[in-house]
PDB file of N, CA and C in Angstrom:
ATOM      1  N   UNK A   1     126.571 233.615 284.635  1.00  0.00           N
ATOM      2  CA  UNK A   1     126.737 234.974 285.144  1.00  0.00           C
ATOM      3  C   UNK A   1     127.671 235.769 284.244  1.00  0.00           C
ATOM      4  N   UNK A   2     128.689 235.009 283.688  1.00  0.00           N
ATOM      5  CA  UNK A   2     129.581 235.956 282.964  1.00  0.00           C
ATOM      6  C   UNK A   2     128.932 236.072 281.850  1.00  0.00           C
ATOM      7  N   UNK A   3     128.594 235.650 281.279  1.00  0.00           N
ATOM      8  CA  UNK A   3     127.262 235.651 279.561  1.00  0.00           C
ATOM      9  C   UNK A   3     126.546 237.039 279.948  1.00  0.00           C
ATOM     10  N   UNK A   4     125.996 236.855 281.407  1.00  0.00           N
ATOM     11  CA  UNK A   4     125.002 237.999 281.487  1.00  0.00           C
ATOM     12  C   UNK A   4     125.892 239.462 281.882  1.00  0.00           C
ATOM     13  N   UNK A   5     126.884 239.686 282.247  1.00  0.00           N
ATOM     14  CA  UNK A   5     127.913 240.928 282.366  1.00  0.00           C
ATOM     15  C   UNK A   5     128.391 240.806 280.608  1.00  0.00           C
ATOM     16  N   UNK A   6     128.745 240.031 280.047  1.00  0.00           N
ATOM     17  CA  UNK A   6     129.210 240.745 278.514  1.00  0.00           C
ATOM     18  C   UNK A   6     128.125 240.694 277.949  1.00  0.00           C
ATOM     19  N   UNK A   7     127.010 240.627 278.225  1.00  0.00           N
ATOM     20  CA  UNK A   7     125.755 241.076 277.049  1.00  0.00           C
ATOM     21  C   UNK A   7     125.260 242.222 277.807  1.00  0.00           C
ATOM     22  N   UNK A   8     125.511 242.989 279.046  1.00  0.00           N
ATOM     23  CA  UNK A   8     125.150 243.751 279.693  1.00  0.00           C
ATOM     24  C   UNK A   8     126.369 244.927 278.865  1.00  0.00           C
ATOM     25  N   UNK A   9     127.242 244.777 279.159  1.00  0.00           N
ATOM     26  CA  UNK A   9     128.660 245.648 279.008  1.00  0.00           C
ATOM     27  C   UNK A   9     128.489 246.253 277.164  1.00  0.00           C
ATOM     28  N   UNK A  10     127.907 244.536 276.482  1.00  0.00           N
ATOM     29  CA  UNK A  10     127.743 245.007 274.939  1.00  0.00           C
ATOM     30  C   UNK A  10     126.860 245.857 274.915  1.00  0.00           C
ATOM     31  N   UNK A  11     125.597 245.637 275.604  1.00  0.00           N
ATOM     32  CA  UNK A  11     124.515 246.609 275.413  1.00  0.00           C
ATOM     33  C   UNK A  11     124.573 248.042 275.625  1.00  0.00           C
ATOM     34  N   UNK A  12     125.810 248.014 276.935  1.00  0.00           N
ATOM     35  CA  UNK A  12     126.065 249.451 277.497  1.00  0.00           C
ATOM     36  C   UNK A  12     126.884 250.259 276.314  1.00  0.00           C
ATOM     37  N   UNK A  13     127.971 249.497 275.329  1.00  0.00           N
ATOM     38  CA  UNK A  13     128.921 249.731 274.869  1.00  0.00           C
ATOM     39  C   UNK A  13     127.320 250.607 273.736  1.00  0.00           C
ATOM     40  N   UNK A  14     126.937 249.713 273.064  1.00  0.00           N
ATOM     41  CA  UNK A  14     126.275 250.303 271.850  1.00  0.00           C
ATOM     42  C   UNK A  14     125.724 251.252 271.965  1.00  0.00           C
ATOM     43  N   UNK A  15     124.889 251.535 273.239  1.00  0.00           N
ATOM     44  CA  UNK A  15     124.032 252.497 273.804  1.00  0.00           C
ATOM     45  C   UNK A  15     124.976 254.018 273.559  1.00  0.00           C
ATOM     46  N   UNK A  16     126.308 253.783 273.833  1.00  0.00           N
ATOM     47  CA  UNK A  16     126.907 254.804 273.724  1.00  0.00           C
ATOM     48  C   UNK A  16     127.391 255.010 272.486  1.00  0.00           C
ATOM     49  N   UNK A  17     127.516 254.103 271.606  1.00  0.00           N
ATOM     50  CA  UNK A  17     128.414 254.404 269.981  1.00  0.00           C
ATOM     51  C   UNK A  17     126.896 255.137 269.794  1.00  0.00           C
ATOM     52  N   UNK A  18     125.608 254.370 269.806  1.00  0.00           N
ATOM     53  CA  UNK A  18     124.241 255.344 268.985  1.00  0.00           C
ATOM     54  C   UNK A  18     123.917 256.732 269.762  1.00  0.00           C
ATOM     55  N   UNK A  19     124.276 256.913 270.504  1.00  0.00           N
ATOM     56  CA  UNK A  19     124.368 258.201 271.087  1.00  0.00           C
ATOM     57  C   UNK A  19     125.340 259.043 270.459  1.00  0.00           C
ATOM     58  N   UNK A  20     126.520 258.825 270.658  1.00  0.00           N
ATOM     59  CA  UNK A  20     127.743 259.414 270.260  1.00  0.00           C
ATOM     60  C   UNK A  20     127.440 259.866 268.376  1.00  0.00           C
ATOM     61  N   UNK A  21     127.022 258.863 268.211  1.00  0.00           N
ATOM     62  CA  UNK A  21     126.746 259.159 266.365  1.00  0.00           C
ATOM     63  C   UNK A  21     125.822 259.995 266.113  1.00  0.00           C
ATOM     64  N   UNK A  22     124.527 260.162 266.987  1.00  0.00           N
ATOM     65  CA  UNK A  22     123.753 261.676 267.147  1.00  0.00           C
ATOM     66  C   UNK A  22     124.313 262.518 267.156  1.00  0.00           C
ATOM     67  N   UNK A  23     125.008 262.735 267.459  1.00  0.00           N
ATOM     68  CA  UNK A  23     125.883 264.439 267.158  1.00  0.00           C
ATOM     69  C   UNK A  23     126.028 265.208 266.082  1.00  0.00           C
ATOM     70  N   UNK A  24     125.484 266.262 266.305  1.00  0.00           N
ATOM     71  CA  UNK A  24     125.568 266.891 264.660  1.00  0.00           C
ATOM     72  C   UNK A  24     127.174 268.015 264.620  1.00  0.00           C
ATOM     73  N   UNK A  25     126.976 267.925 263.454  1.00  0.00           N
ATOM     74  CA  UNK A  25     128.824 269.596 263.533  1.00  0.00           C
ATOM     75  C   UNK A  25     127.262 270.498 263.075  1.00  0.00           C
ATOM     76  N   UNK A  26     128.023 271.756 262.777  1.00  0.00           N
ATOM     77  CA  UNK A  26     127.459 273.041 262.703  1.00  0.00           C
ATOM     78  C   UNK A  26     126.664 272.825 261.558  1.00  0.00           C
ATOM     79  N   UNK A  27     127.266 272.406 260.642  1.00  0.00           N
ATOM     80  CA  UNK A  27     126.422 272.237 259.282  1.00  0.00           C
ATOM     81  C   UNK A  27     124.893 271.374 259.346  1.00  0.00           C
ATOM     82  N   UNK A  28     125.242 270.288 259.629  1.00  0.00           N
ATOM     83  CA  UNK A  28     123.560 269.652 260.130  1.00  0.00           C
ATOM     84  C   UNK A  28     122.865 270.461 261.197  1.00  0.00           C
ATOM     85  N   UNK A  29     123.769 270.786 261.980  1.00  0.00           N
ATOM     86  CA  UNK A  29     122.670 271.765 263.282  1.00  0.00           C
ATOM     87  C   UNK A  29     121.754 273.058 262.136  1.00  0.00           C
ATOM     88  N   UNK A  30     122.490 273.831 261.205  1.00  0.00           N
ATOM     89  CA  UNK A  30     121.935 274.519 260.117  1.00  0.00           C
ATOM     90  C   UNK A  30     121.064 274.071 259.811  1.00  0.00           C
ATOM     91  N   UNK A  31     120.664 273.208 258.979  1.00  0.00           N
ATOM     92  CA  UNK A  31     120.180 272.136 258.037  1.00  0.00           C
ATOM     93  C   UNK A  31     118.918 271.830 259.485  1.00  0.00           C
ATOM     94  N   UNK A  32     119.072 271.533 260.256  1.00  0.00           N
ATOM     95  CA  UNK A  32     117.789 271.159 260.838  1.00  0.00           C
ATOM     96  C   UNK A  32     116.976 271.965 261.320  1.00  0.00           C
ATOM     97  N   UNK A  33     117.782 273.475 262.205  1.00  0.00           N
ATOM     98  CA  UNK A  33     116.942 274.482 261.942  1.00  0.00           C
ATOM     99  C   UNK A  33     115.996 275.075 261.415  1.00  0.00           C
ATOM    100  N   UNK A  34     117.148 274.683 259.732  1.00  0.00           N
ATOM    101  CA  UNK A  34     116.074 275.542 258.835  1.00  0.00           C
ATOM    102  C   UNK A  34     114.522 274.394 258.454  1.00  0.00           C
ATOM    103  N   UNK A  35     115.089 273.294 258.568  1.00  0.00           N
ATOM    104  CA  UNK A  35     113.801 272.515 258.525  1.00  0.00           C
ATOM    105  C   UNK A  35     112.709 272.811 259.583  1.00  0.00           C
ATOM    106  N   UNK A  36     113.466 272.821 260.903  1.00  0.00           N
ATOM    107  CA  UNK A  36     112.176 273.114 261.910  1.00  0.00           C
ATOM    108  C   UNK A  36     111.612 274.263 261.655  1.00  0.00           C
ATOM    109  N   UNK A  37     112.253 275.437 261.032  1.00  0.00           N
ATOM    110  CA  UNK A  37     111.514 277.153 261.001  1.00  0.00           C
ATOM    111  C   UNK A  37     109.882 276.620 259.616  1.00  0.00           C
ATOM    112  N   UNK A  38     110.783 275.014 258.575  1.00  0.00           N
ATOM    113  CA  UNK A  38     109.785 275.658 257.417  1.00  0.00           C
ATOM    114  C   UNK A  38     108.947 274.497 257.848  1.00  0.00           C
ATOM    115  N   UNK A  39     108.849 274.000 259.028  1.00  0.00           N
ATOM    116  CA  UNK A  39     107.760 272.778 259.365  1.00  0.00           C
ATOM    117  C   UNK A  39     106.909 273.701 260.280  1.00  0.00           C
ATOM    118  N   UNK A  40     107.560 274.913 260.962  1.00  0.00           N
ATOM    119  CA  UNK A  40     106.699 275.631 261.775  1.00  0.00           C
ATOM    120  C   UNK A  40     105.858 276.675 260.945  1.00  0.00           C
ATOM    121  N   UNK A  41     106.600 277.663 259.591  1.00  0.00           N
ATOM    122  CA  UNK A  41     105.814 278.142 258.730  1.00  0.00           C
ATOM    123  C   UNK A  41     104.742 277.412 258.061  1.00  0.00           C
ATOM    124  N   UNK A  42     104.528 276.140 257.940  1.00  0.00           N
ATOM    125  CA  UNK A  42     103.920 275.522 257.286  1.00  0.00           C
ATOM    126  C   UNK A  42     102.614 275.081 258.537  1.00  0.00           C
ATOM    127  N   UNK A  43     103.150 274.492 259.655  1.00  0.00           N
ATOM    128  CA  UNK A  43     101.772 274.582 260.674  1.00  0.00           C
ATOM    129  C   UNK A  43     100.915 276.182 261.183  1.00  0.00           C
ATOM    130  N   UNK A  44     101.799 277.285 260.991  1.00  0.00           N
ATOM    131  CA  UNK A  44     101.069 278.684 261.257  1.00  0.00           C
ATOM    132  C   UNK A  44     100.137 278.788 259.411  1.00  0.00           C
ATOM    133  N   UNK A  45     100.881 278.782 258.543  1.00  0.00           N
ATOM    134  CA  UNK A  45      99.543 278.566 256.954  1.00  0.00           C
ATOM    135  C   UNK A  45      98.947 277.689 257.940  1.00  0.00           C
ATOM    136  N   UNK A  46      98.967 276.183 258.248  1.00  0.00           N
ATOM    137  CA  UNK A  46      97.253 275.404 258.412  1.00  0.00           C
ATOM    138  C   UNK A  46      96.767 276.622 259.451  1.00  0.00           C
ATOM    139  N   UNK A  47      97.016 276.844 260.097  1.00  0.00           N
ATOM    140  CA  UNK A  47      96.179 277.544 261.500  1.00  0.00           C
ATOM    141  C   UNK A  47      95.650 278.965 261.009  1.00  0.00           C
ATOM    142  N   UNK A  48      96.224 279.561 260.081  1.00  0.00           N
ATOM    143  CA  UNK A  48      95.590 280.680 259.275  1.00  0.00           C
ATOM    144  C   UNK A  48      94.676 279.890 258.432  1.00  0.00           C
ATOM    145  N   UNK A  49      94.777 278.654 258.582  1.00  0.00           N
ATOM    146  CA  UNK A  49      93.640 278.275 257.295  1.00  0.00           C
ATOM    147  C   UNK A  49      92.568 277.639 257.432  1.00  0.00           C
ATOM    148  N   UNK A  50      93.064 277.235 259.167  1.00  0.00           N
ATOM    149  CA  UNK A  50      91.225 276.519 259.411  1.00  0.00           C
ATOM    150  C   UNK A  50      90.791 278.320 260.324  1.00  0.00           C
ATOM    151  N   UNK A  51      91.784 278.920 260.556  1.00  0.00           N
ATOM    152  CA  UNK A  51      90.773 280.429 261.060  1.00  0.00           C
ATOM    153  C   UNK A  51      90.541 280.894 260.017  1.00  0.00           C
ATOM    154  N   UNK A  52      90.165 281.031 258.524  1.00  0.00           N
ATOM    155  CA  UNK A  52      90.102 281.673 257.815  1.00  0.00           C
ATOM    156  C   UNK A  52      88.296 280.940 257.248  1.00  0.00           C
ATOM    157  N   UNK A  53      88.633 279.456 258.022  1.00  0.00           N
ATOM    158  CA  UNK A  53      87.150 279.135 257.915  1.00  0.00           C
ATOM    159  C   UNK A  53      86.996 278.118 256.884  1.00  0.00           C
ATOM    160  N   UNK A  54      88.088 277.894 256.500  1.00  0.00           N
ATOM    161  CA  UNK A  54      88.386 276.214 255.445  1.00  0.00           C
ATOM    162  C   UNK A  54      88.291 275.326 256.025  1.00  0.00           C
ATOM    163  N   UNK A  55      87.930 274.210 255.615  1.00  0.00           N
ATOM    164  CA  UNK A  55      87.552 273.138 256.320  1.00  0.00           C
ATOM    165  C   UNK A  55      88.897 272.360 256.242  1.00  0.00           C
ATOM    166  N   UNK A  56      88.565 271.015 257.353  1.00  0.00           N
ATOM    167  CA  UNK A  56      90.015 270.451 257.972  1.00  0.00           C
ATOM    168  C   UNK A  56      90.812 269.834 257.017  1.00  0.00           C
ATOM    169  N   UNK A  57      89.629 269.367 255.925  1.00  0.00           N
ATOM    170  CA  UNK A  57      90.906 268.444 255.344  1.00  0.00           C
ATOM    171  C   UNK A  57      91.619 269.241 253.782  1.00  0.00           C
ATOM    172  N   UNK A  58      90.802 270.601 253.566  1.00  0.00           N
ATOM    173  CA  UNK A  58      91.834 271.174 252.867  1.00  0.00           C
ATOM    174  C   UNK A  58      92.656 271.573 253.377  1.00  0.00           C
ATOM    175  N   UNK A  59      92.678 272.239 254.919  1.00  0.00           N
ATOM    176  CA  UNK A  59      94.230 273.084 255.446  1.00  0.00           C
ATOM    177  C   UNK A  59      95.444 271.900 255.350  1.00  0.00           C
ATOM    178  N   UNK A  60      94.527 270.301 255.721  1.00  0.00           N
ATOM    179  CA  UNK A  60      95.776 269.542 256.257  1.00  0.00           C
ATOM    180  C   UNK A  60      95.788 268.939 254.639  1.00  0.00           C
ATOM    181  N   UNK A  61      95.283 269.033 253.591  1.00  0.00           N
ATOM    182  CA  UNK A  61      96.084 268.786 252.153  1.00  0.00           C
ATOM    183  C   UNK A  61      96.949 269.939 252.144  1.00  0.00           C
ATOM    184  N   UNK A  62      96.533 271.304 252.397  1.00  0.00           N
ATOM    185  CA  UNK A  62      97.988 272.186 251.986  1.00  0.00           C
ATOM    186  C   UNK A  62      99.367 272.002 253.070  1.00  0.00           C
ATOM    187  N   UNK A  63      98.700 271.344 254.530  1.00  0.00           N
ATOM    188  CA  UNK A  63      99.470 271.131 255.177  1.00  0.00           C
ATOM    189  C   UNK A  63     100.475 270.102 254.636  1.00  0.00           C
ATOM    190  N   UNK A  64      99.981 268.922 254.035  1.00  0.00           N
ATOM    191  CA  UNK A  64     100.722 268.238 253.631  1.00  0.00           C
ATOM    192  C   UNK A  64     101.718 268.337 252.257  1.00  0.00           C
ATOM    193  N   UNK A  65     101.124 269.173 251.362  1.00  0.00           N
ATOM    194  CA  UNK A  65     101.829 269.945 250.425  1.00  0.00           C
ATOM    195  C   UNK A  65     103.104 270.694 250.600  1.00  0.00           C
ATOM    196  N   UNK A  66     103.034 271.511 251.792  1.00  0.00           N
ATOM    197  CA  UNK A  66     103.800 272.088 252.456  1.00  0.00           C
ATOM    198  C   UNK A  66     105.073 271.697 252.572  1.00  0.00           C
ATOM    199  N   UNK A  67     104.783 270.617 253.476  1.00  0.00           N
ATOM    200  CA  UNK A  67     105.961 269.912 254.263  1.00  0.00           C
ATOM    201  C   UNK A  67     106.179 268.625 253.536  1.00  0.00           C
ATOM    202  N   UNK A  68     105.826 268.298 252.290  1.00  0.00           N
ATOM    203  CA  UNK A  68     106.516 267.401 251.206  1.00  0.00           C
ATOM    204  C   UNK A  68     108.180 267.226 251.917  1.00  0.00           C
ATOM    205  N   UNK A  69     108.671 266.205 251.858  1.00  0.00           N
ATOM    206  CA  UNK A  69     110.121 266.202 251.980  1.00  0.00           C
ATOM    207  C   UNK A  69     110.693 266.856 253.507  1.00  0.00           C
ATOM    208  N   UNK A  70     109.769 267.388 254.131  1.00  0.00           N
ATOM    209  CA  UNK A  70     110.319 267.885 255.475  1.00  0.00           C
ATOM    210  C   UNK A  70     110.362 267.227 256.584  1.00  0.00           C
ATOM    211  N   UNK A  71     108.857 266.082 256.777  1.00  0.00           N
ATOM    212  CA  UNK A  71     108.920 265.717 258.232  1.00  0.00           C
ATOM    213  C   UNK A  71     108.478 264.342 257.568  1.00  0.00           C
ATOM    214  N   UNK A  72     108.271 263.356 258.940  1.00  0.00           N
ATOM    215  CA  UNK A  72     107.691 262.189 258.890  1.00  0.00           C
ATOM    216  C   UNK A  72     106.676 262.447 259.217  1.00  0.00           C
ATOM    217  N   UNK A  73     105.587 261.599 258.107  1.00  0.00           N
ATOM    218  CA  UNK A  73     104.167 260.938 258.666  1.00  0.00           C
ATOM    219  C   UNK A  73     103.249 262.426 257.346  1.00  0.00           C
ATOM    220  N   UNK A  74     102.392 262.522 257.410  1.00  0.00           N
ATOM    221  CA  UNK A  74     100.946 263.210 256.664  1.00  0.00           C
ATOM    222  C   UNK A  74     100.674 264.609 257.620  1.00  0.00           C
ATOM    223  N   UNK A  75     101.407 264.426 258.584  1.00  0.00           N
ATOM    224  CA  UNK A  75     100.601 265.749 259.463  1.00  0.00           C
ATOM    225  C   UNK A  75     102.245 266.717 259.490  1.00  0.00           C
ATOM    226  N   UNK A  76     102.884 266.553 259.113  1.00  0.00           N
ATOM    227  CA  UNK A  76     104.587 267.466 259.224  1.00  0.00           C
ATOM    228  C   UNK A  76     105.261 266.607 260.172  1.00  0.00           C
ATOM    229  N   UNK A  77     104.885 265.777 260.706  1.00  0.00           N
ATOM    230  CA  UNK A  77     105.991 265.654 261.959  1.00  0.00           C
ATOM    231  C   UNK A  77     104.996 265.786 263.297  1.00  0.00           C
ATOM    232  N   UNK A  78     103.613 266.383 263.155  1.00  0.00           N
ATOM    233  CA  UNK A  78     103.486 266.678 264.300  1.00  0.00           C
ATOM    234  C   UNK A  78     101.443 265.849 264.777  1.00  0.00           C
ATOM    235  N   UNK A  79     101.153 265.639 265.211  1.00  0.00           N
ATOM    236  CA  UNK A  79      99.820 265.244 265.148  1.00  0.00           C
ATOM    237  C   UNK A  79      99.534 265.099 266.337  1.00  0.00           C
ATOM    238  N   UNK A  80      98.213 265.739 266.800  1.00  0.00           N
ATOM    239  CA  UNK A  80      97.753 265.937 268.127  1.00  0.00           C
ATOM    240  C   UNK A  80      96.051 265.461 268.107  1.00  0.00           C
ATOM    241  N   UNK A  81      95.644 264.901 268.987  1.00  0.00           N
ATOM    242  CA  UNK A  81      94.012 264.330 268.882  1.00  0.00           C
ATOM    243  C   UNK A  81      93.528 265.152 268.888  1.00  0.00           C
ATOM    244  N   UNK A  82      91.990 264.528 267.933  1.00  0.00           N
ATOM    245  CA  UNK A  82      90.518 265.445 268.059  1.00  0.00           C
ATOM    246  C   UNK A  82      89.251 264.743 268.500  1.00  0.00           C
TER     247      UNK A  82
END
């Protein structure tokens, strides 16, 4: 029983240091902003670009051009089914 309260208490403890270390100061809160404004400019180009009547997998090559270095994964960060 006591094994299972200090592996409970450790687990609780860490839960809070990886939380606590999420915290951004002002400068990263900046910094991510401006990433979310140029991951959102970059999904309004694809959506001007399959309405413009381009087919899917050039908007989502410029999509991915785009957001080089911005998000995780091939789609910006964001991917929804078809």
């Amino acid at each position: 029983m006591k094994k299972v309260l200090v592996a409970l208490v450790s687990i609780a403890l860490t839960a809070t240091v990886c939380i606590a270390a999420e915290t951004h100061g002002d400068k990263e809160t900046k910094v991510d902003v401006a990433r979310h404004r140029a991951m959102a400019a970059a999904h309004e180009a694809a959506a001007k670009c399959l309405e413009s009547g381009k087919k899917e997998d050039v908007c989502n090559k410029e999509l991915q051009t785009a957001c080089k270095g911005l998000a995780i994964g091939k789609f910006c960060g964001m991917k929804h089914e078809h």
